[in-house]
Every structure is written in structure tokens, then in C-alpha cells.
PDB file of N, CA and C in Angstrom:
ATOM      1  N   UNK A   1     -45.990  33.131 -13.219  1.00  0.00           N
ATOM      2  CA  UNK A   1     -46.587  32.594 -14.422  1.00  0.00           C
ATOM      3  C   UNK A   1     -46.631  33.703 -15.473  1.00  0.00           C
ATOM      4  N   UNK A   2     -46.583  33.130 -16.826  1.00  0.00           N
ATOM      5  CA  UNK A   2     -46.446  34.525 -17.897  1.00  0.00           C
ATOM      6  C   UNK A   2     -47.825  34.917 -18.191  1.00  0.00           C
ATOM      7  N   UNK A   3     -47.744  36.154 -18.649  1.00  0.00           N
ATOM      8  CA  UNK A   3     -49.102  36.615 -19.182  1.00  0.00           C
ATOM      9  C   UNK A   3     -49.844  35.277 -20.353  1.00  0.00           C
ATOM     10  N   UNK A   4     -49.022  34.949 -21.038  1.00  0.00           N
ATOM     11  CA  UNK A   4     -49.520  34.046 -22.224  1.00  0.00           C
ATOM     12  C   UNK A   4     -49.931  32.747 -21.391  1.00  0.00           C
ATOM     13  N   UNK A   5     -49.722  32.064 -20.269  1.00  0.00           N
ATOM     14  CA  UNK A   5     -50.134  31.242 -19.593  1.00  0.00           C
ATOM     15  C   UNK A   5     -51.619  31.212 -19.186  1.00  0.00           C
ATOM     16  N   UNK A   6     -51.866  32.649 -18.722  1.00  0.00           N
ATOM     17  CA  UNK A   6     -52.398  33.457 -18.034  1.00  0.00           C
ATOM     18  C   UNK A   6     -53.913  33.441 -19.230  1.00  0.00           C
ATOM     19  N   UNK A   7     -53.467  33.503 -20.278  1.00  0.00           N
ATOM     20  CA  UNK A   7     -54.517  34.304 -21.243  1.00  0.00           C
ATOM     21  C   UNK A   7     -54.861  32.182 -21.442  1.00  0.00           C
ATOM     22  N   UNK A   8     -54.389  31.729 -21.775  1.00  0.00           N
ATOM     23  CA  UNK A   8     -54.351  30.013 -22.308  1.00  0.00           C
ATOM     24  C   UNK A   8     -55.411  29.775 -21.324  1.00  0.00           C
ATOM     25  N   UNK A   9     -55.810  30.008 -19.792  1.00  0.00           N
ATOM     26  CA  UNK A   9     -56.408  29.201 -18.776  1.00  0.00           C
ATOM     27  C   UNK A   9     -57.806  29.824 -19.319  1.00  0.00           C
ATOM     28  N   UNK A  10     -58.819  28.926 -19.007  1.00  0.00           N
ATOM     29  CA  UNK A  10     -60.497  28.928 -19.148  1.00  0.00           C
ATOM     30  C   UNK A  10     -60.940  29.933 -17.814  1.00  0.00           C
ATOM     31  N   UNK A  11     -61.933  30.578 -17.792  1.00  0.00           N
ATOM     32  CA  UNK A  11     -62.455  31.665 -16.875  1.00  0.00           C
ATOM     33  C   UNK A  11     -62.135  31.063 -15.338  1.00  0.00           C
ATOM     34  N   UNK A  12     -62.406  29.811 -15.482  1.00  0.00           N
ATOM     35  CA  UNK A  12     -62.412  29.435 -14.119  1.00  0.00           C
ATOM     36  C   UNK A  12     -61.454  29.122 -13.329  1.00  0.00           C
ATOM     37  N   UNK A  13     -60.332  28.318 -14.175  1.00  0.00           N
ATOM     38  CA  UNK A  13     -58.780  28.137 -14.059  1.00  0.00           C
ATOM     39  C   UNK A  13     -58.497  29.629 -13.427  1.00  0.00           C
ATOM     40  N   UNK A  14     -58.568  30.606 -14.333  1.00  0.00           N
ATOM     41  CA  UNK A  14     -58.042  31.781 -13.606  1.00  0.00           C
ATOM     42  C   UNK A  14     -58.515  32.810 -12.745  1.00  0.00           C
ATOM     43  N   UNK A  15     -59.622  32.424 -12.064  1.00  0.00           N
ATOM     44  CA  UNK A  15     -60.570  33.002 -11.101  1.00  0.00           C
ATOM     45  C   UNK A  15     -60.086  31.810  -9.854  1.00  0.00           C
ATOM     46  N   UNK A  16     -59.157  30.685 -10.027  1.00  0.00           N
ATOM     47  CA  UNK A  16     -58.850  29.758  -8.846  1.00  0.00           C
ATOM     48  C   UNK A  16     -57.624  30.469  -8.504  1.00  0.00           C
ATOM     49  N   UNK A  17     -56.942  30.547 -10.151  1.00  0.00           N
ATOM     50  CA  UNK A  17     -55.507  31.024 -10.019  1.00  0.00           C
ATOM     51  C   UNK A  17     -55.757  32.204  -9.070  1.00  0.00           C
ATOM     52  N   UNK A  18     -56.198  33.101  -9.027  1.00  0.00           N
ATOM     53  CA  UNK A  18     -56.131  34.621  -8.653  1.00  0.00           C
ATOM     54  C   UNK A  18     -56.666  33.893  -6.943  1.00  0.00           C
ATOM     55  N   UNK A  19     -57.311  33.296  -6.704  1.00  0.00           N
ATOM     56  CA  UNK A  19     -57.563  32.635  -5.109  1.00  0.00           C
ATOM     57  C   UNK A  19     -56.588  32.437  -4.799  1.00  0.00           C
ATOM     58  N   UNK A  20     -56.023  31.336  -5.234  1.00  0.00           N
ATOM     59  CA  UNK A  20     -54.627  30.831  -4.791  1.00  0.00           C
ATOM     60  C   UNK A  20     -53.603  31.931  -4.115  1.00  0.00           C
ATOM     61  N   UNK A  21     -53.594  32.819  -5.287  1.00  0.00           N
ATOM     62  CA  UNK A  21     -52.139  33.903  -5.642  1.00  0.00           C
ATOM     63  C   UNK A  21     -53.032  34.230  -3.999  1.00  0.00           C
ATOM     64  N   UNK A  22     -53.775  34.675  -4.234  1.00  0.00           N
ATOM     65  CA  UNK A  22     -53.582  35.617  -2.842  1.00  0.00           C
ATOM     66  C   UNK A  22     -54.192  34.961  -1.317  1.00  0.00           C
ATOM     67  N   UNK A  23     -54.539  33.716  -1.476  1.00  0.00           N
ATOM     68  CA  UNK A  23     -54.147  32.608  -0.261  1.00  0.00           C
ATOM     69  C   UNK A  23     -52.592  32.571  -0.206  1.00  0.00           C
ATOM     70  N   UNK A  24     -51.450  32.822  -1.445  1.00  0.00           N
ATOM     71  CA  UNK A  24     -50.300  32.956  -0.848  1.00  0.00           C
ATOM     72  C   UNK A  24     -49.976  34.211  -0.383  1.00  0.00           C
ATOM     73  N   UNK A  25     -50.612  34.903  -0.857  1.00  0.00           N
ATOM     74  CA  UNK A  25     -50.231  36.454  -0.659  1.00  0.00           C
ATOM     75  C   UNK A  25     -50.261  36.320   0.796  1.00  0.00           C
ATOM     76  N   UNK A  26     -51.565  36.097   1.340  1.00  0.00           N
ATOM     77  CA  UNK A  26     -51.961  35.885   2.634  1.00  0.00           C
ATOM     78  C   UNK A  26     -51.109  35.437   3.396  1.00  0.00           C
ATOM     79  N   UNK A  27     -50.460  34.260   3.640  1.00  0.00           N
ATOM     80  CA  UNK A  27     -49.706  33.382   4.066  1.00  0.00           C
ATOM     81  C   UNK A  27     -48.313  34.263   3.823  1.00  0.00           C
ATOM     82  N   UNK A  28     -47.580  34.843   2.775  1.00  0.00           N
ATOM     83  CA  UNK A  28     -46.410  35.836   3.019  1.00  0.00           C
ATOM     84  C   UNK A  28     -46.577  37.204   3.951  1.00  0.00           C
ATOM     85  N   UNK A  29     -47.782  37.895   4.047  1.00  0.00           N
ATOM     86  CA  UNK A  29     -47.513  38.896   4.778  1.00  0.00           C
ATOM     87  C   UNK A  29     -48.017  38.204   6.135  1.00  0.00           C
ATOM     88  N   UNK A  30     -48.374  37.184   6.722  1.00  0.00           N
ATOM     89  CA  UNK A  30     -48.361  36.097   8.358  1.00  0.00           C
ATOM     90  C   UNK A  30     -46.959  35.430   8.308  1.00  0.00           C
ATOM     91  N   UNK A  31     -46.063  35.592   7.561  1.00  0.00           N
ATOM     92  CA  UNK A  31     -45.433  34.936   7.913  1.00  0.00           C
ATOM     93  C   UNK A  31     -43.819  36.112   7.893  1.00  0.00           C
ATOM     94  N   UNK A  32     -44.171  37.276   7.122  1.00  0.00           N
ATOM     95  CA  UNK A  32     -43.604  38.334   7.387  1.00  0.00           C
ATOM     96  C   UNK A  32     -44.026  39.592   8.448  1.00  0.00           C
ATOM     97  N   UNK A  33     -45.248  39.440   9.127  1.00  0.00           N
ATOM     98  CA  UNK A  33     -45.663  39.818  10.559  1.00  0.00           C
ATOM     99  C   UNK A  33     -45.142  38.918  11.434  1.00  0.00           C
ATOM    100  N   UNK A  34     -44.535  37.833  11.219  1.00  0.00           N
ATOM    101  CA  UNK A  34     -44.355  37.319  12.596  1.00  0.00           C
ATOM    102  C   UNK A  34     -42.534  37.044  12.214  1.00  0.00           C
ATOM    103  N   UNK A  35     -42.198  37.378  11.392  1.00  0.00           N
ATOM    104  CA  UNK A  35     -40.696  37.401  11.399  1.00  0.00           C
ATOM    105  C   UNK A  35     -40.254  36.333  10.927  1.00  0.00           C
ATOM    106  N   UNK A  36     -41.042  35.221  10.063  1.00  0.00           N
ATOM    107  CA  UNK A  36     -40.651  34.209   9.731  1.00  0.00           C
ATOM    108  C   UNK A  36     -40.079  33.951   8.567  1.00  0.00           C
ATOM    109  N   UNK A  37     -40.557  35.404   7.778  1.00  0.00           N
ATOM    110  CA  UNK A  37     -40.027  35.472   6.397  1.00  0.00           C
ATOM    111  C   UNK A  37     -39.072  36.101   5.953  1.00  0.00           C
ATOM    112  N   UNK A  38     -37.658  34.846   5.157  1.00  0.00           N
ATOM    113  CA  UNK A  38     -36.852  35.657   5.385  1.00  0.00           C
ATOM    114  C   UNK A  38     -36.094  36.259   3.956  1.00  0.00           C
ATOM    115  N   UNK A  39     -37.052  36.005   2.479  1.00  0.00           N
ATOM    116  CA  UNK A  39     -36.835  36.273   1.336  1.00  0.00           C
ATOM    117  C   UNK A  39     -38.353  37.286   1.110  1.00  0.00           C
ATOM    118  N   UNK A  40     -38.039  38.973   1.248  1.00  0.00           N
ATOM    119  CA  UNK A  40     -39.658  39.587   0.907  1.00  0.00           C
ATOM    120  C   UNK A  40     -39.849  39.835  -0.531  1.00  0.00           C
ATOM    121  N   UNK A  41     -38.829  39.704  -0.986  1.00  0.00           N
ATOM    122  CA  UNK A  41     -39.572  39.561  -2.459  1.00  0.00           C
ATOM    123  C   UNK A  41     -40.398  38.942  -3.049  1.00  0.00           C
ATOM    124  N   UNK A  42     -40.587  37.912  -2.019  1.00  0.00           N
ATOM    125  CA  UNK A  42     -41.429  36.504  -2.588  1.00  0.00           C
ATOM    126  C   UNK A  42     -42.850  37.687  -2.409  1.00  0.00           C
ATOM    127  N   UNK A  43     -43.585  38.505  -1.398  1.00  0.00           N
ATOM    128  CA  UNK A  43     -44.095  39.813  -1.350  1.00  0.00           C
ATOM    129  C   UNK A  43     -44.546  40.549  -2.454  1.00  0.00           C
ATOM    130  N   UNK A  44     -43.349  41.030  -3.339  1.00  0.00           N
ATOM    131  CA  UNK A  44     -43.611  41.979  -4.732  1.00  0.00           C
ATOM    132  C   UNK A  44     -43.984  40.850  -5.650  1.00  0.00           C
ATOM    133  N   UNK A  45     -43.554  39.640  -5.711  1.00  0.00           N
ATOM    134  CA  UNK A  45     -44.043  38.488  -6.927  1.00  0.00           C
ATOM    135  C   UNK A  45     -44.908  38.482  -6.538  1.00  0.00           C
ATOM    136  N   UNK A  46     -45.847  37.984  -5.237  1.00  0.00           N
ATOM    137  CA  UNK A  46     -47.433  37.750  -5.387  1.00  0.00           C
ATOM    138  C   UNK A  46     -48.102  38.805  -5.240  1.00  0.00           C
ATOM    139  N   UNK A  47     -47.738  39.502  -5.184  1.00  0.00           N
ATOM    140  CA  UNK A  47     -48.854  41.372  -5.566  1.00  0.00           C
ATOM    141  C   UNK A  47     -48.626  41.125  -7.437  1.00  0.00           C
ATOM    142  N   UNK A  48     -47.584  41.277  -7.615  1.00  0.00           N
ATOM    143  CA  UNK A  48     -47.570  41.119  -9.331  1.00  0.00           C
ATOM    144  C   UNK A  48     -48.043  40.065 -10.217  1.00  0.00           C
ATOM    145  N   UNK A  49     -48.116  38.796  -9.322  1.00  0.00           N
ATOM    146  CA  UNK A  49     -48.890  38.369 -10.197  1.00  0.00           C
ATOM    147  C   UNK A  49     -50.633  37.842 -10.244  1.00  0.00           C
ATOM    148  N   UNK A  50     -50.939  38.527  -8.976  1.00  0.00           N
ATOM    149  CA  UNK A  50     -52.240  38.765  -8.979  1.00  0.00           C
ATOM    150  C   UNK A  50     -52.490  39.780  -9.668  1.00  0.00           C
ATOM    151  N   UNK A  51     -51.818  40.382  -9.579  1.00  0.00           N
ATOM    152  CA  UNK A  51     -52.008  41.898 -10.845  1.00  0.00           C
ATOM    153  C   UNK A  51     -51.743  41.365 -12.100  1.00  0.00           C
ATOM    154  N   UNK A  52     -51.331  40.902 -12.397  1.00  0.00           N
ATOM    155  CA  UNK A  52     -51.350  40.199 -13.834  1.00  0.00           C
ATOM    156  C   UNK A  52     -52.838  39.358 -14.588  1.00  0.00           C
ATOM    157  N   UNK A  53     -52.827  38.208 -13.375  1.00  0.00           N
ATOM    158  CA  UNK A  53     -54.068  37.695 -13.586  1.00  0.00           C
ATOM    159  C   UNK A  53     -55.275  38.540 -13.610  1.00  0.00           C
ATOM    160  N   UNK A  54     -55.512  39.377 -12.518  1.00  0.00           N
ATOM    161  CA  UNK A  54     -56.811  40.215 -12.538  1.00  0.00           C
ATOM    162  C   UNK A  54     -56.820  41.392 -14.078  1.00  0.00           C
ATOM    163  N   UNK A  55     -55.860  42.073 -14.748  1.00  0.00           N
ATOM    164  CA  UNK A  55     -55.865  42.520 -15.745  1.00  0.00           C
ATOM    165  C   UNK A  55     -56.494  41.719 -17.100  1.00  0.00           C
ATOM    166  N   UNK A  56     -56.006  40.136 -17.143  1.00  0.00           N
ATOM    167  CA  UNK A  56     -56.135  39.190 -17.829  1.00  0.00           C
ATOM    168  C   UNK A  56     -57.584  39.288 -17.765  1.00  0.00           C
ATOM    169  N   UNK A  57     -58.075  39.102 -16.664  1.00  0.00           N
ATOM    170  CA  UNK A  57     -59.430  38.413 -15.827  1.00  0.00           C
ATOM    171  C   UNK A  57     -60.734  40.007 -16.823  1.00  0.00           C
ATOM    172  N   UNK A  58     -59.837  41.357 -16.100  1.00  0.00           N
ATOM    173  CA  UNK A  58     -60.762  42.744 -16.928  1.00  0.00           C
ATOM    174  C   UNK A  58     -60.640  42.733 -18.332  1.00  0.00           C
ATOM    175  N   UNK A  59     -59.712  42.290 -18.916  1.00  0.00           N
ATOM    176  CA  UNK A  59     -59.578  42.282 -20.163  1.00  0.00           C
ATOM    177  C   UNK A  59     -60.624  41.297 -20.941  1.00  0.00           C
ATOM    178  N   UNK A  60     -60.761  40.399 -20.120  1.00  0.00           N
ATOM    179  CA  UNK A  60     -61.886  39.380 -20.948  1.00  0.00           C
ATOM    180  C   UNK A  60     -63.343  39.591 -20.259  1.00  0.00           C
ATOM    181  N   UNK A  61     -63.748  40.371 -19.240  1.00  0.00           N
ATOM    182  CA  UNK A  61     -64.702  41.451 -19.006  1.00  0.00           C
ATOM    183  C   UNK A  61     -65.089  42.675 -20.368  1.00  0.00           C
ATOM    184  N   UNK A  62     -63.913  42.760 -20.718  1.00  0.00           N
ATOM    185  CA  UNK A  62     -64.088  44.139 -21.353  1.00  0.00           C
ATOM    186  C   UNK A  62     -64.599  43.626 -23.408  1.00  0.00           C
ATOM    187  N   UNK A  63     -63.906  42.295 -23.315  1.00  0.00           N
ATOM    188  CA  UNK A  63     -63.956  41.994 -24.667  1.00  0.00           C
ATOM    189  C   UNK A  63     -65.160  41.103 -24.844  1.00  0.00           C
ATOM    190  N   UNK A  64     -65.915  40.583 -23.684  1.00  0.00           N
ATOM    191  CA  UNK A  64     -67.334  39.951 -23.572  1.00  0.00           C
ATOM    192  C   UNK A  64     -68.448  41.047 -24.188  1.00  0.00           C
ATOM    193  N   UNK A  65     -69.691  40.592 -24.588  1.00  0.00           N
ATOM    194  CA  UNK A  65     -70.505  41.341 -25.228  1.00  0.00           C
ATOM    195  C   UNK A  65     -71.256  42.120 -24.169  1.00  0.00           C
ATOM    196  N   UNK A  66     -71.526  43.181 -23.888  1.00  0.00           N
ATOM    197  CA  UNK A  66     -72.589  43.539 -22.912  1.00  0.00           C
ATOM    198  C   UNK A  66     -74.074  43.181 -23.245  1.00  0.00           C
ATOM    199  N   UNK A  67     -74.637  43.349 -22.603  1.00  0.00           N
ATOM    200  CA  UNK A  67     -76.088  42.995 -22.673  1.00  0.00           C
ATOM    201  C   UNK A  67     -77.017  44.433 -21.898  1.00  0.00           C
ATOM    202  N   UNK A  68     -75.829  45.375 -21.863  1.00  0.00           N
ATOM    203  CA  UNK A  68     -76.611  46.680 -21.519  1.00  0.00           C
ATOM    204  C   UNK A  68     -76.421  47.777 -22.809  1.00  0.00           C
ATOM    205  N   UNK A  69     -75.468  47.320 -23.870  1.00  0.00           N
ATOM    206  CA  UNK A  69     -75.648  48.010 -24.820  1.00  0.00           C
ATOM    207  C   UNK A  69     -76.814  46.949 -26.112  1.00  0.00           C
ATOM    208  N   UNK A  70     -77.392  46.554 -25.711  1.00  0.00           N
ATOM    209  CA  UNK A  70     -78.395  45.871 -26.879  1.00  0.00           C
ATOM    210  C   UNK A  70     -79.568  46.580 -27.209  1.00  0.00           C
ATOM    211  N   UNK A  71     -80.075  46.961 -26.315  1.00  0.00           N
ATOM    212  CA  UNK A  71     -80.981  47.785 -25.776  1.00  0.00           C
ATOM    213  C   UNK A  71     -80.921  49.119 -26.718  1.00  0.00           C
TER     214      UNK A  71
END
């Protein structure tokens, strides 16, 4: 999925997305421990694009207001 996809989804959309990604993540390295997998790149795509989403995810952490600088 592209970053601009990525930025379009509501907090929660992409706090499922980032579950998902790595319920597959999960499911590629069980299925590349047991020898079943036989394309590992599919591997570097879901590390990357959980890394994508979670950047997305700090970035709108970072651009939210704190409530420890009010004070």
C-alpha cells in the first residue's frame, strides 16, 4: 500500500492495518520455518510495510498537541 493511502486512513483504519500487516508477517515467517514458503520476498514487503504504516502512525503522534507542554 502507498504512503498516501496510508496517510488517507482514520487512526483506527491504520492501527488494524498495522495488525493485519503483521498477522501476515506472522504467518510468512511459520510458513518460511516450516519450508512452505517458496517466494521470501513476500518477507521484506511485510517488514516494509509495517514500517511504513508505523512511521505514518509516529508522525501523527508527533503532529497531535501534547498536553505535557500546556503546563
Amino acid at each position: 500500500m502507498r504512503p498516501a493511502e496510508l496517510r488517507d486512513m482514520s487512526d483506527g483504519e491504520l492501527r488494524e492495518h498495522i495488525e493485519t500487516a503483521r498477522r501476515e508477517l506472522f504467518g510468512l515467517r511459520f510458513q518460511h520455518a516450516t519450508g512452505e514458503l517458496d517466494n521470501t520476498a513476500g518477507l521484506k514487503r511485510a517488514k516494509r510495510e509495517i514500517a511504513r504504516a508505523l512511521t505514518i502512525a509516529r508522525e501523527r503522534e508527533m503532529m497531535a498537541p501534547s498536553e505535557e507542554n500546556d503546563g
